[in-house]
C-alpha atoms as a PDB file:
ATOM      1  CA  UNK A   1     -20.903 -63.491-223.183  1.00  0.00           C
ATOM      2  CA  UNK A   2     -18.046 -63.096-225.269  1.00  0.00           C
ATOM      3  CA  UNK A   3     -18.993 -59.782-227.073  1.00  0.00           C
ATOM      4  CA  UNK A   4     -19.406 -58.705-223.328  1.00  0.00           C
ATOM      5  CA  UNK A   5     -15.871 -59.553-222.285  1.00  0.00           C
ATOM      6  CA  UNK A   6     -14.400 -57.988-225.472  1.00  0.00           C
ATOM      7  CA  UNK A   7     -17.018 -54.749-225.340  1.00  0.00           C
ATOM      8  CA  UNK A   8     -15.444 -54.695-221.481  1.00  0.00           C
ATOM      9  CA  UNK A   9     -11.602 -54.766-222.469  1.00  0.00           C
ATOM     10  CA  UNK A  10     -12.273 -52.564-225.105  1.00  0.00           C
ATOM     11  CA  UNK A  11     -13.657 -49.918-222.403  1.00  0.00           C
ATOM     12  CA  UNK A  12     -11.155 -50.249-219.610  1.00  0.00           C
ATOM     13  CA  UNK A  13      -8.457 -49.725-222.563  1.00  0.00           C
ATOM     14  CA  UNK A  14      -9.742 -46.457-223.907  1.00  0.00           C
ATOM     15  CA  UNK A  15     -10.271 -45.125-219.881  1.00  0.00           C
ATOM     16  CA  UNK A  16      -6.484 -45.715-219.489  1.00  0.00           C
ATOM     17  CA  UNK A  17      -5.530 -44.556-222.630  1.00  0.00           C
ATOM     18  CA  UNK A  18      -6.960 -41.257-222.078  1.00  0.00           C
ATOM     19  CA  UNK A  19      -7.173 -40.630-218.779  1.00  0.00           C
ATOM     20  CA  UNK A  20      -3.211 -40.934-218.257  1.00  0.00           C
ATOM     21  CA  UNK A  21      -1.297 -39.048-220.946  1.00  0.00           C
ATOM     22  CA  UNK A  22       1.947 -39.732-221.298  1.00  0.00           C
ATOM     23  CA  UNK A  23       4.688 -36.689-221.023  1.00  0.00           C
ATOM     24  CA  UNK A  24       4.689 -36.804-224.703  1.00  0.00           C
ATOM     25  CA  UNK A  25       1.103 -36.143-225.436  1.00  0.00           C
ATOM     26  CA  UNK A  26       0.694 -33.702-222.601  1.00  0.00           C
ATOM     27  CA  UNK A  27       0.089 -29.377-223.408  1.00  0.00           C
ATOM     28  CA  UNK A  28       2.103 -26.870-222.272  1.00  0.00           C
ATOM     29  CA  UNK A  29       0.988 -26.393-218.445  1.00  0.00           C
ATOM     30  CA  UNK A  30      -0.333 -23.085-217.910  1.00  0.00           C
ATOM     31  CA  UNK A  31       0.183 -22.048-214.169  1.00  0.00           C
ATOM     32  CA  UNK A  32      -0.743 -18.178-212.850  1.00  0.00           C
ATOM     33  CA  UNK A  33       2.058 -19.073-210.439  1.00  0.00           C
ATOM     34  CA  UNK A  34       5.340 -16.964-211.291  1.00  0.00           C
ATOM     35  CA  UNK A  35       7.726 -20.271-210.091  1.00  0.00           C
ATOM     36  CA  UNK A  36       7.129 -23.678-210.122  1.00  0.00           C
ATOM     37  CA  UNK A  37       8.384 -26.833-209.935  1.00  0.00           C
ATOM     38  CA  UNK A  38       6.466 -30.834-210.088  1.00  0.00           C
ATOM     39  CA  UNK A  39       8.154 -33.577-209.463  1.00  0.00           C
ATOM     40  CA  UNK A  40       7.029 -37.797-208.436  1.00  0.00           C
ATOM     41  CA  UNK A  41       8.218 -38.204-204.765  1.00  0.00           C
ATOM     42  CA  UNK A  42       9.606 -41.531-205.950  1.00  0.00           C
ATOM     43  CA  UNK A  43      11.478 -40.642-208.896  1.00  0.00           C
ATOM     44  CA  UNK A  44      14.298 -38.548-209.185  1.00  0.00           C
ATOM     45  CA  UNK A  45      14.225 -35.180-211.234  1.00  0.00           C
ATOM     46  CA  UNK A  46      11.158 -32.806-212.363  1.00  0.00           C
ATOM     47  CA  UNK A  47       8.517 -34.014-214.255  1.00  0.00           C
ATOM     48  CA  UNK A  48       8.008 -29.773-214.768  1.00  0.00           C
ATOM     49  CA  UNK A  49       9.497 -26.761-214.043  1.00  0.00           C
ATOM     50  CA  UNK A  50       8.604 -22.637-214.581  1.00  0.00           C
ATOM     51  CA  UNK A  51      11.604 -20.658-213.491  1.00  0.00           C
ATOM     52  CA  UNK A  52      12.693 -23.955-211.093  1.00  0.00           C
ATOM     53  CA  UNK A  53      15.808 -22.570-210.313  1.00  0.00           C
ATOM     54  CA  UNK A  54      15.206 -19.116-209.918  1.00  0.00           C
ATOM     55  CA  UNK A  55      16.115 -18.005-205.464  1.00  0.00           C
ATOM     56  CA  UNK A  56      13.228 -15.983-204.449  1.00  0.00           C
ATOM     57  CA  UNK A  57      11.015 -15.532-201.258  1.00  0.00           C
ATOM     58  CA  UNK A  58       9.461 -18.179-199.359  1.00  0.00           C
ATOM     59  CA  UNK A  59       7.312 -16.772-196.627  1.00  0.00           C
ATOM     60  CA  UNK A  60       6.101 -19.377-194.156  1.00  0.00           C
ATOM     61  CA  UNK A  61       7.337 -22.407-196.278  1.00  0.00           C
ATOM     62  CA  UNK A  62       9.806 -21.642-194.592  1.00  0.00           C
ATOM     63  CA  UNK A  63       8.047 -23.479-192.007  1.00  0.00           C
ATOM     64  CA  UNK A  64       8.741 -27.153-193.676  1.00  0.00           C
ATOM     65  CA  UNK A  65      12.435 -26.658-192.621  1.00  0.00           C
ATOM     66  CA  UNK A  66      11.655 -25.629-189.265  1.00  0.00           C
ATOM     67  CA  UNK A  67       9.578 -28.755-188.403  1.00  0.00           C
ATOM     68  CA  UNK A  68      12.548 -30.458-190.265  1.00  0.00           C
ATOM     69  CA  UNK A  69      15.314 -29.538-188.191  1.00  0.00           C
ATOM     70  CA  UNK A  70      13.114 -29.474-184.882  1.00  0.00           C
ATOM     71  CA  UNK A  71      12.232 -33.554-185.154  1.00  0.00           C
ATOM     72  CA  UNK A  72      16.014 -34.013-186.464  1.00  0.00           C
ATOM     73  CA  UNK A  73      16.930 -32.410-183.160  1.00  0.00           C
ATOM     74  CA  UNK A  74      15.692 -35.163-181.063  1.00  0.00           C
ATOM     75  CA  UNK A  75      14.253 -33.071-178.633  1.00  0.00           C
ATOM     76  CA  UNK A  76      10.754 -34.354-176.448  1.00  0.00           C
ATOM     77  CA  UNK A  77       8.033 -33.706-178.414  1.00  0.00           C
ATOM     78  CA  UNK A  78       5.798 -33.607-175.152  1.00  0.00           C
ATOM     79  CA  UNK A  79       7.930 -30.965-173.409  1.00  0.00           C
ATOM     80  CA  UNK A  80       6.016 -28.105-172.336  1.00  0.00           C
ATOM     81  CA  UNK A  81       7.500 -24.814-174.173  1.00  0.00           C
ATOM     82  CA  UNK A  82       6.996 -21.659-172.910  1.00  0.00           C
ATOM     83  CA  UNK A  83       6.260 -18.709-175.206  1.00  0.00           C
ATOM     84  CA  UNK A  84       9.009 -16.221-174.414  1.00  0.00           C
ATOM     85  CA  UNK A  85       8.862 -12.317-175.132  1.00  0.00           C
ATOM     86  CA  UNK A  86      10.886 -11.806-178.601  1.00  0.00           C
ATOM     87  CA  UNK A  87      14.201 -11.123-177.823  1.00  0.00           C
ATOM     88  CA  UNK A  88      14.534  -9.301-181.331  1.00  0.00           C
ATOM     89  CA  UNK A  89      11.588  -7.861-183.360  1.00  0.00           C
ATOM     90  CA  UNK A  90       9.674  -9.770-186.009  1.00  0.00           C
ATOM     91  CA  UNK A  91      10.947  -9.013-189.271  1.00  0.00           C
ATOM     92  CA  UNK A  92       7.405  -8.186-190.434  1.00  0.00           C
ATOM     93  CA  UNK A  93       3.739  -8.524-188.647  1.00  0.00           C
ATOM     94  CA  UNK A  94       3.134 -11.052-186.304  1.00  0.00           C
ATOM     95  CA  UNK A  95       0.641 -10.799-184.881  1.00  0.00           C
ATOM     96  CA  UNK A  96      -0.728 -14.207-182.305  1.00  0.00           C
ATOM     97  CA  UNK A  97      -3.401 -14.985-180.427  1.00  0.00           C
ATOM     98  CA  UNK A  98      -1.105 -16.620-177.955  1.00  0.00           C
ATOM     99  CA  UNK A  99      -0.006 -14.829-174.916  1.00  0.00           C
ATOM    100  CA  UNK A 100       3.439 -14.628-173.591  1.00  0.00           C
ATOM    101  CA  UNK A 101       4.732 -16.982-170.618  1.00  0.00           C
ATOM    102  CA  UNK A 102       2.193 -19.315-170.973  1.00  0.00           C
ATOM    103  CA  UNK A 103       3.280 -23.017-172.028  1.00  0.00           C
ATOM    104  CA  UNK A 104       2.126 -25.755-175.022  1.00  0.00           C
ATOM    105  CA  UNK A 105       3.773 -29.048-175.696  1.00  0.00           C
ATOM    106  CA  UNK A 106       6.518 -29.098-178.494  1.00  0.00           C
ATOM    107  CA  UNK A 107       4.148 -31.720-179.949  1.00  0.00           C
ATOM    108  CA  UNK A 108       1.447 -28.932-180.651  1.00  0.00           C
ATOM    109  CA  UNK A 109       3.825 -26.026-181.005  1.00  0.00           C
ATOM    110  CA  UNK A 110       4.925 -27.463-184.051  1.00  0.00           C
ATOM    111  CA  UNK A 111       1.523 -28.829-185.397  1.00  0.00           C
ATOM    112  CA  UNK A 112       0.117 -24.992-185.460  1.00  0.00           C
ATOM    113  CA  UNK A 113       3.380 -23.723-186.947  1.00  0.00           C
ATOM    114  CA  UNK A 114       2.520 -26.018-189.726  1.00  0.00           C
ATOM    115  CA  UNK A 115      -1.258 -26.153-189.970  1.00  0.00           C
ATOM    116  CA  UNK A 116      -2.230 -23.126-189.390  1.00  0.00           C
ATOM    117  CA  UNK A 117       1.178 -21.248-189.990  1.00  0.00           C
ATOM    118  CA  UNK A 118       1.536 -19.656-186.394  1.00  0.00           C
ATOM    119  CA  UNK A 119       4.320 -17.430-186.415  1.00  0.00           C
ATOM    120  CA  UNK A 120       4.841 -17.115-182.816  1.00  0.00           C
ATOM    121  CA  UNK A 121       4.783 -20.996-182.313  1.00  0.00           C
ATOM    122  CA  UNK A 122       7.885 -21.552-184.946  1.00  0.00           C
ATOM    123  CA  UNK A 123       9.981 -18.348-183.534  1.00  0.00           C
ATOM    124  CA  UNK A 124       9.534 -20.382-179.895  1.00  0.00           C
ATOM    125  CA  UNK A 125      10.627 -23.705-181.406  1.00  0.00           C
ATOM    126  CA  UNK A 126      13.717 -21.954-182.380  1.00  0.00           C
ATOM    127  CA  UNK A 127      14.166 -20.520-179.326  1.00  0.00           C
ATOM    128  CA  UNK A 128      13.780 -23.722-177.182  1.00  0.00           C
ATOM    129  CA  UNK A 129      16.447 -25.443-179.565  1.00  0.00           C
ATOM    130  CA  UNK A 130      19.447 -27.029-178.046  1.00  0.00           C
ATOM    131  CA  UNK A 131      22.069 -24.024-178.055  1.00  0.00           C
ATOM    132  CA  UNK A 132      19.554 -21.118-178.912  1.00  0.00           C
ATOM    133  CA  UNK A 133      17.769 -19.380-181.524  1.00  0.00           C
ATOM    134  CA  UNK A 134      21.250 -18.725-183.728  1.00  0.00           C
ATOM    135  CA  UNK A 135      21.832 -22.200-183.205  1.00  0.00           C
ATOM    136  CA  UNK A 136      18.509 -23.292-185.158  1.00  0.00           C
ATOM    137  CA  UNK A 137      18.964 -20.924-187.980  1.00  0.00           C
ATOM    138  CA  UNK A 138      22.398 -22.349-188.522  1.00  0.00           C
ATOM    139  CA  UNK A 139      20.840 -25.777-187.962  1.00  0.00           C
ATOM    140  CA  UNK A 140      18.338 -24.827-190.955  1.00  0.00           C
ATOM    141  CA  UNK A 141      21.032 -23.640-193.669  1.00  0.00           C
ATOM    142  CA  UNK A 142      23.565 -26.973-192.747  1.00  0.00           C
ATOM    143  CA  UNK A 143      20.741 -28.863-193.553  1.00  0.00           C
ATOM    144  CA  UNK A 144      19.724 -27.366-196.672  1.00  0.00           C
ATOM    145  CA  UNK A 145      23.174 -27.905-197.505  1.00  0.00           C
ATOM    146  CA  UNK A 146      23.551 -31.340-197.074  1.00  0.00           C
ATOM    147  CA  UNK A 147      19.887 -31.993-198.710  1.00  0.00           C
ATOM    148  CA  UNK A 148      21.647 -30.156-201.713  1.00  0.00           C
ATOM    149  CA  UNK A 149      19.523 -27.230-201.735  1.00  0.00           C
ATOM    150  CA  UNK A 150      22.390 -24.987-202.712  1.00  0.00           C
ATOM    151  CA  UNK A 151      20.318 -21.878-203.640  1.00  0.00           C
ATOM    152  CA  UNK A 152      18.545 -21.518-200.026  1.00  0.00           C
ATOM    153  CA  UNK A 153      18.898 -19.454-197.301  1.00  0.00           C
ATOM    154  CA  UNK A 154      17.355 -18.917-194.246  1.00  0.00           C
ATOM    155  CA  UNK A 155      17.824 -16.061-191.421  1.00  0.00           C
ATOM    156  CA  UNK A 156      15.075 -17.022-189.487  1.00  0.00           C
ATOM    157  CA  UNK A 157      12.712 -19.549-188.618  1.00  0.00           C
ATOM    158  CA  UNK A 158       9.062 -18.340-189.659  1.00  0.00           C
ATOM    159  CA  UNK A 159       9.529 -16.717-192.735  1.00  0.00           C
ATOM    160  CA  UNK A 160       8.702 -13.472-192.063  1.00  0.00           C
ATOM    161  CA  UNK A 161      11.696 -11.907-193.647  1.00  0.00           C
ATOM    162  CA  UNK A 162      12.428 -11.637-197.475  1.00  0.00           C
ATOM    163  CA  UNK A 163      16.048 -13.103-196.435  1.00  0.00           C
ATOM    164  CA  UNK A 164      14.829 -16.697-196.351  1.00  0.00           C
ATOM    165  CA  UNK A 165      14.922 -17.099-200.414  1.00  0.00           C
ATOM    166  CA  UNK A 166      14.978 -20.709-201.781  1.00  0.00           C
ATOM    167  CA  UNK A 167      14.391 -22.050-205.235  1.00  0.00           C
ATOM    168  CA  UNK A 168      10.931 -24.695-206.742  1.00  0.00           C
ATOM    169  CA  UNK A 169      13.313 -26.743-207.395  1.00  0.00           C
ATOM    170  CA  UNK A 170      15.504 -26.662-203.814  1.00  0.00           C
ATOM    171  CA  UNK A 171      12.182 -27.061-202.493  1.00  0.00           C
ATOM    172  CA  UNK A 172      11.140 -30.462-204.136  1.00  0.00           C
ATOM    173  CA  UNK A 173      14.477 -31.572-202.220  1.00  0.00           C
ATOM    174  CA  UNK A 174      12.730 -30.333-198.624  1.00  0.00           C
ATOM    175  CA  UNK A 175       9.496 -31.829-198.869  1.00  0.00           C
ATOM    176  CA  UNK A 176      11.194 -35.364-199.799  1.00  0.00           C
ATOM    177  CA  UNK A 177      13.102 -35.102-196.717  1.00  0.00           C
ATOM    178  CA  UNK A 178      10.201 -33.781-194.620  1.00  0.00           C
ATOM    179  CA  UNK A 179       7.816 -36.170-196.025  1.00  0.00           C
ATOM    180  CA  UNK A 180      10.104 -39.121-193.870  1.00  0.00           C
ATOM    181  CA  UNK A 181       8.680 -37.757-191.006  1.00  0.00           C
ATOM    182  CA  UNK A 182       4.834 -38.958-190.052  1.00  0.00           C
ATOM    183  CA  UNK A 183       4.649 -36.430-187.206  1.00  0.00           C
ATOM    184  CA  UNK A 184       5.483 -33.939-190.092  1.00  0.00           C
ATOM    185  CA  UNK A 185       2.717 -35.333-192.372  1.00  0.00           C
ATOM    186  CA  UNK A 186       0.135 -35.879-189.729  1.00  0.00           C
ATOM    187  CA  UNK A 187       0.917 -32.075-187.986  1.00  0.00           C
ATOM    188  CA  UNK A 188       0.850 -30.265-191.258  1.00  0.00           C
ATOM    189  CA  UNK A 189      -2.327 -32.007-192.668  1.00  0.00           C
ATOM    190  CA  UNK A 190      -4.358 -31.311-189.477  1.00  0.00           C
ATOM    191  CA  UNK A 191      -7.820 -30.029-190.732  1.00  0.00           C
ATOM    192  CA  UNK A 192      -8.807 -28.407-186.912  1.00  0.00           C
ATOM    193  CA  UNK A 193      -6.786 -27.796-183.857  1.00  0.00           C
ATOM    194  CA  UNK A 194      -7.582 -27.084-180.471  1.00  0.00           C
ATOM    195  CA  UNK A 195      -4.485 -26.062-178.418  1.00  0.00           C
ATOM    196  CA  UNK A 196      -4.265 -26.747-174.503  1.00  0.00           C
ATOM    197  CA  UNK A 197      -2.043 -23.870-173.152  1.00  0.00           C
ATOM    198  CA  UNK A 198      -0.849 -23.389-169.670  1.00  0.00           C
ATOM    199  CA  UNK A 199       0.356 -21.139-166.858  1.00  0.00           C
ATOM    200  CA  UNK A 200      -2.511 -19.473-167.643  1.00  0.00           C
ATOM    201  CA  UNK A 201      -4.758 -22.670-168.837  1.00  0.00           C
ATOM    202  CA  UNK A 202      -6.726 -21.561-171.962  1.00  0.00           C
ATOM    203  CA  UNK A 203      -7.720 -22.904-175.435  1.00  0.00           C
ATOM    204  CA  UNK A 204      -7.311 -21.745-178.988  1.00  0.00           C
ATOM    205  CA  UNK A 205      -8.920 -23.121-182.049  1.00  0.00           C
ATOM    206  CA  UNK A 206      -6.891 -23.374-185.318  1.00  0.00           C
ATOM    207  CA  UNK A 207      -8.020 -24.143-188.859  1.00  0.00           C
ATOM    208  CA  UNK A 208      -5.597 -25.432-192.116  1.00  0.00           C
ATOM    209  CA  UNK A 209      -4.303 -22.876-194.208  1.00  0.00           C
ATOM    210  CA  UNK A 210      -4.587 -25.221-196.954  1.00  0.00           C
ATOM    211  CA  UNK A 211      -8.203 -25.873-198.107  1.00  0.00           C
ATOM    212  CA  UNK A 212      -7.254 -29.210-200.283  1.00  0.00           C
ATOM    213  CA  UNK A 213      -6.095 -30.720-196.916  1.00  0.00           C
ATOM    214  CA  UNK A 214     -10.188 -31.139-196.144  1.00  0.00           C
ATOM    215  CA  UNK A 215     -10.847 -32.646-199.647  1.00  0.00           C
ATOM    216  CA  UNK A 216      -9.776 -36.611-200.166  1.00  0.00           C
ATOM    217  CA  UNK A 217      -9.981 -36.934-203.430  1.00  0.00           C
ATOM    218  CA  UNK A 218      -6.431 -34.647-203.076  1.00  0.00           C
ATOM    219  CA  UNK A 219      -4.840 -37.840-200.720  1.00  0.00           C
ATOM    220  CA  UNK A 220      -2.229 -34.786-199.205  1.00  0.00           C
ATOM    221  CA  UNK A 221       0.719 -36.055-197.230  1.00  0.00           C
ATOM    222  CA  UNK A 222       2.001 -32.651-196.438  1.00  0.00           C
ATOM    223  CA  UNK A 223       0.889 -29.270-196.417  1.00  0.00           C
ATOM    224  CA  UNK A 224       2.422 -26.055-196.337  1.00  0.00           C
ATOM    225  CA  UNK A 225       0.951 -22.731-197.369  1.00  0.00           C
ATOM    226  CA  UNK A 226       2.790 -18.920-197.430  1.00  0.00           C
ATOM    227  CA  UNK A 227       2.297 -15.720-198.032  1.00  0.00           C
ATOM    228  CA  UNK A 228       4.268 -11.581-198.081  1.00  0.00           C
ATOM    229  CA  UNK A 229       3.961  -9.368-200.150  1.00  0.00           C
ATOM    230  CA  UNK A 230       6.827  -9.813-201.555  1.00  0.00           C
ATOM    231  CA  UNK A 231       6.475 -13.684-201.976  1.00  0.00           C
ATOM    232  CA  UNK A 232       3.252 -13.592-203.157  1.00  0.00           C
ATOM    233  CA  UNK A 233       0.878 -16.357-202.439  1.00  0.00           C
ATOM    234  CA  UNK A 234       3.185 -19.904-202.143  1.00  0.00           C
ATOM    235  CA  UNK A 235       2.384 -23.740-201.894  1.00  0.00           C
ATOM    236  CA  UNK A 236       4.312 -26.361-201.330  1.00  0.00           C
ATOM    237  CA  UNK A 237       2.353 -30.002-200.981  1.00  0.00           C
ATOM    238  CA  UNK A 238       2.550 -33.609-201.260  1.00  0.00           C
ATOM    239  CA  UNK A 239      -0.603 -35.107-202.842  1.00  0.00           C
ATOM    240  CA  UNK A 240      -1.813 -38.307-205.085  1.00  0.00           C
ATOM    241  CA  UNK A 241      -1.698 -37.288-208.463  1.00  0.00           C
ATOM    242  CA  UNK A 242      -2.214 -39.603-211.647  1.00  0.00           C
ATOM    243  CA  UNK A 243      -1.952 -42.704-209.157  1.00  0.00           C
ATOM    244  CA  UNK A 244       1.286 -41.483-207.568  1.00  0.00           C
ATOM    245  CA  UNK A 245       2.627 -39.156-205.178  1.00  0.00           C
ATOM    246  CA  UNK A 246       3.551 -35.890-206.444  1.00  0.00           C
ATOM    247  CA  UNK A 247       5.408 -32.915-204.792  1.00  0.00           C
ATOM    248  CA  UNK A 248       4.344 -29.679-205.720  1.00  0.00           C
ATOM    249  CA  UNK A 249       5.999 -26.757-205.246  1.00  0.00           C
ATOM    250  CA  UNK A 250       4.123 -23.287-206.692  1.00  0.00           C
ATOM    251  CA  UNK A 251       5.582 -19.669-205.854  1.00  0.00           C
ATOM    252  CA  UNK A 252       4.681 -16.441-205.796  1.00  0.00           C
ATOM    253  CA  UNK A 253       0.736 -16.323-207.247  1.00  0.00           C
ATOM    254  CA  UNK A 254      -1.077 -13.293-207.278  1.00  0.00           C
ATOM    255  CA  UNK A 255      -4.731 -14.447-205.810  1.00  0.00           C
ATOM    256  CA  UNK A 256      -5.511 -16.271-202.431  1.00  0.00           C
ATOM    257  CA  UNK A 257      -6.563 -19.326-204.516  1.00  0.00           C
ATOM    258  CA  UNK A 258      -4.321 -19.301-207.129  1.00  0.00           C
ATOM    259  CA  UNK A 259      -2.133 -21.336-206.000  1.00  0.00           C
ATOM    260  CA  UNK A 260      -5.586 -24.255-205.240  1.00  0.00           C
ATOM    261  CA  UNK A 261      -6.013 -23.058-208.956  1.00  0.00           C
ATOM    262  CA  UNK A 262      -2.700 -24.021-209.991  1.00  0.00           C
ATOM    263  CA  UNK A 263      -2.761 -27.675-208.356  1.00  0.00           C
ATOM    264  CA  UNK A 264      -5.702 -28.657-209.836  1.00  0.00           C
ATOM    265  CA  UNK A 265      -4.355 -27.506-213.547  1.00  0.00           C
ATOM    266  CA  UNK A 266      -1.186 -29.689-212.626  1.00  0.00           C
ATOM    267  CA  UNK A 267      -3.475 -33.290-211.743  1.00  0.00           C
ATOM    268  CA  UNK A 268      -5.676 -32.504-214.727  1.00  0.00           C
ATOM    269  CA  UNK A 269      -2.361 -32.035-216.837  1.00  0.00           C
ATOM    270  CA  UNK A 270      -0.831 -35.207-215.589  1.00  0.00           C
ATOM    271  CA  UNK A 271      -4.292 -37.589-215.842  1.00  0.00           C
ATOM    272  CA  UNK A 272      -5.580 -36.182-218.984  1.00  0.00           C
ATOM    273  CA  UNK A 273      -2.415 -33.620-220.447  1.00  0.00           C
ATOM    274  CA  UNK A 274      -4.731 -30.945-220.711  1.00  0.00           C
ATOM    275  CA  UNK A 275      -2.712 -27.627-220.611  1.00  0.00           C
ATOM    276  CA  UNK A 276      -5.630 -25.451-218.814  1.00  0.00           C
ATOM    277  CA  UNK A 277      -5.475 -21.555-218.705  1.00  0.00           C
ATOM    278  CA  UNK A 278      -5.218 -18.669-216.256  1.00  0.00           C
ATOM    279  CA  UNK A 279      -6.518 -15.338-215.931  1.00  0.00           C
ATOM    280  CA  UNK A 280      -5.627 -12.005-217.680  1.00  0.00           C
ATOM    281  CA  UNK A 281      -5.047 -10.570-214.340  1.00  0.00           C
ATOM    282  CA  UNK A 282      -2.472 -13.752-213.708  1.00  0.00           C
ATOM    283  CA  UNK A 283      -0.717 -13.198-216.759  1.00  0.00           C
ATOM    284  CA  UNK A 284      -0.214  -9.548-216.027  1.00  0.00           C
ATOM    285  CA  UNK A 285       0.980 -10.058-212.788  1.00  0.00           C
ATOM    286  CA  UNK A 286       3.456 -12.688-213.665  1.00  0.00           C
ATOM    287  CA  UNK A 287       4.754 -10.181-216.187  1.00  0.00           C
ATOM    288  CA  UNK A 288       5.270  -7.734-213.600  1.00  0.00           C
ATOM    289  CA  UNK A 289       6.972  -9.656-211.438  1.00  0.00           C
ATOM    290  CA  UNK A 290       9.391 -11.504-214.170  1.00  0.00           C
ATOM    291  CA  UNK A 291      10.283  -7.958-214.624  1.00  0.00           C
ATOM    292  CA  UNK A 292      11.131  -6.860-210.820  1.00  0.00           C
ATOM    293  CA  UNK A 293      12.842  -9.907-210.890  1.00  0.00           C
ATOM    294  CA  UNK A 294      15.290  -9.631-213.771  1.00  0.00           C
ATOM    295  CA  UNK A 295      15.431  -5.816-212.349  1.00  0.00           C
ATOM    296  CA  UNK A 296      16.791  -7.255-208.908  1.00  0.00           C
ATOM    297  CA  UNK A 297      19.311  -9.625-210.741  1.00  0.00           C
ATOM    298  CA  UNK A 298      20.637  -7.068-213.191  1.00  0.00           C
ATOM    299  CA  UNK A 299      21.544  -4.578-209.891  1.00  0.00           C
ATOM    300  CA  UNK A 300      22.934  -7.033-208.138  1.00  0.00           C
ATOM    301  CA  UNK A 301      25.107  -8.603-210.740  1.00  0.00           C
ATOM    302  CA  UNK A 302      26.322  -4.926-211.349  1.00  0.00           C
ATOM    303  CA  UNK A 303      27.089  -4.336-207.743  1.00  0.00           C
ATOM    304  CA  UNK A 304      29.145  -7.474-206.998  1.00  0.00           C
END
């Protein structure tokens, strides 16, 4: 009986022992994502950063900020919103299913901005804002201000222009903020969607960008996926890791899953400290890209 006890302890302690390494016994992490950034939700500072600090594109995470500033507003989330024709062109693409003049509650405007990254659906959110569409993008920057994101900014609401730049690091800052917010978590972690539209009544279905969102092993709190051309493919997410909530924050990956890739090379590196790998292809990219971006910096130090 004894032996058993002792043959018991002796288990549990080697499971713990190697299944959570501590920072010092962890590898170098090896992420195909150009920027990163890791951090506990309830600690301060980054448990690990890859060019943290470096302002680049955001695409749709730009998204996070939006929801952030619309449930900061106060306004009725059941208030019926009415899709409005774009009173100045999309910086990029847009293309929606959703057709112009008909109505969805703020509620479910902002759940498919997040979940399934509707571009229309944030542009009318900014629109319906108390003082206007100008008013919301200033709304967006004072915030990142005061949440001490001082390499951000934002010229419009749904991230399709290269203008809204922001930092891994800055980033960690937004989803703490956001995460306060369980109409936030719940909207931006919806697996499926049907939305109720009005004046005319029809439906539309909407899926997760986010494919970890269906998994629960992942335990995600928030959700918020991106992508240009310019941007690359982005991440940002709030998941159990290692026992704890961890915000993640990847930029600017070259594949559709890399950044899916990425997050599972960052729990493995926390549980076990297991360093992983990436691709050839990943490398090559990220070497590209390091490049265009020291390019960028070099002509506009010399022009200012």
């Amino acid at each position: 009986m004894i032996r058993s006890a002792v043959l018991l302890a002796l288990t549990v302690l080697l499971v713990v022992t190697f299944s959570h390494a501590s920072a010092a016994d962890r590898a170098e992490l090896q992420l195909a994502s150009v920027n990163a950034a890791v951090a506990y939700a309830d600690a301060d500072g980054l448990v690990y950063g890859k060019n943290a600090h470096r302002p680049v594109p955001i695409a749709s995470i730009t998204k996070l900020m939006t929801a952030l500033v619309v449930m900061e507003s106060g306004e009725p989330l059941t208030e019926w919103l009415e899709f409005r024709e774009r009173h100045i062109p999309a910086p990029a693409n847009a293309y929606t299913r959703i057709r112009e003049g008909s109505e969805l509650r703020r509620a479910d405007v902002l759940r498919i901005a997040l979940m399934s990254s509707e571009n229309f659906a944030a542009y009318t959110l900014a629109r319906h804002h108390p003082g206007g569409y100008d008013a919301f993008v200033k709304a967006m920057n004072t915030r990142a201000s005061e949440l001490g994101m001082v390499n951000t900014t934002f010229v419009d609401p749904t991230g399709l222009s290269v203008k809204n730049r922001s930092t891994a690091a800055d980033l960690v800052r937004l989803v703490r903020a956001a995460s306060k917010y369980p109409q936030i978590r719940e909207y931006s972690t919806t697996r499926y969607f049907t939305g109720r539209f009005r004046q005319p009544r029809y439906r539309l279905a909407y899926g997760n960008t986010n494919v970890l969102v269906h998994r629960e092993s992942w335990g995600v709190g928030i959700s918020k996926t991106g992508y240009l051309s310019e941007a690359g493919r982005c991440l940002v997410m709030l998941s159990e890791m290692d026992g704890r909530p961890v915000v993640t924050v990847l930029l600017d990956s070259l594949g559709t899953r890399s950044p899916m890739g990425d997050a599972g090379r960052i729990k493995r590196w926390l549980t076990t400290g297991v360093g992983g790998s990436v691709a050839a292809a990943a490398r090559a990219y990220e070497r590209k890209k390091n490049a265009a971006y020291a390019s960028s910096a070099s002509t506009s130090a010399s022009v200012n």
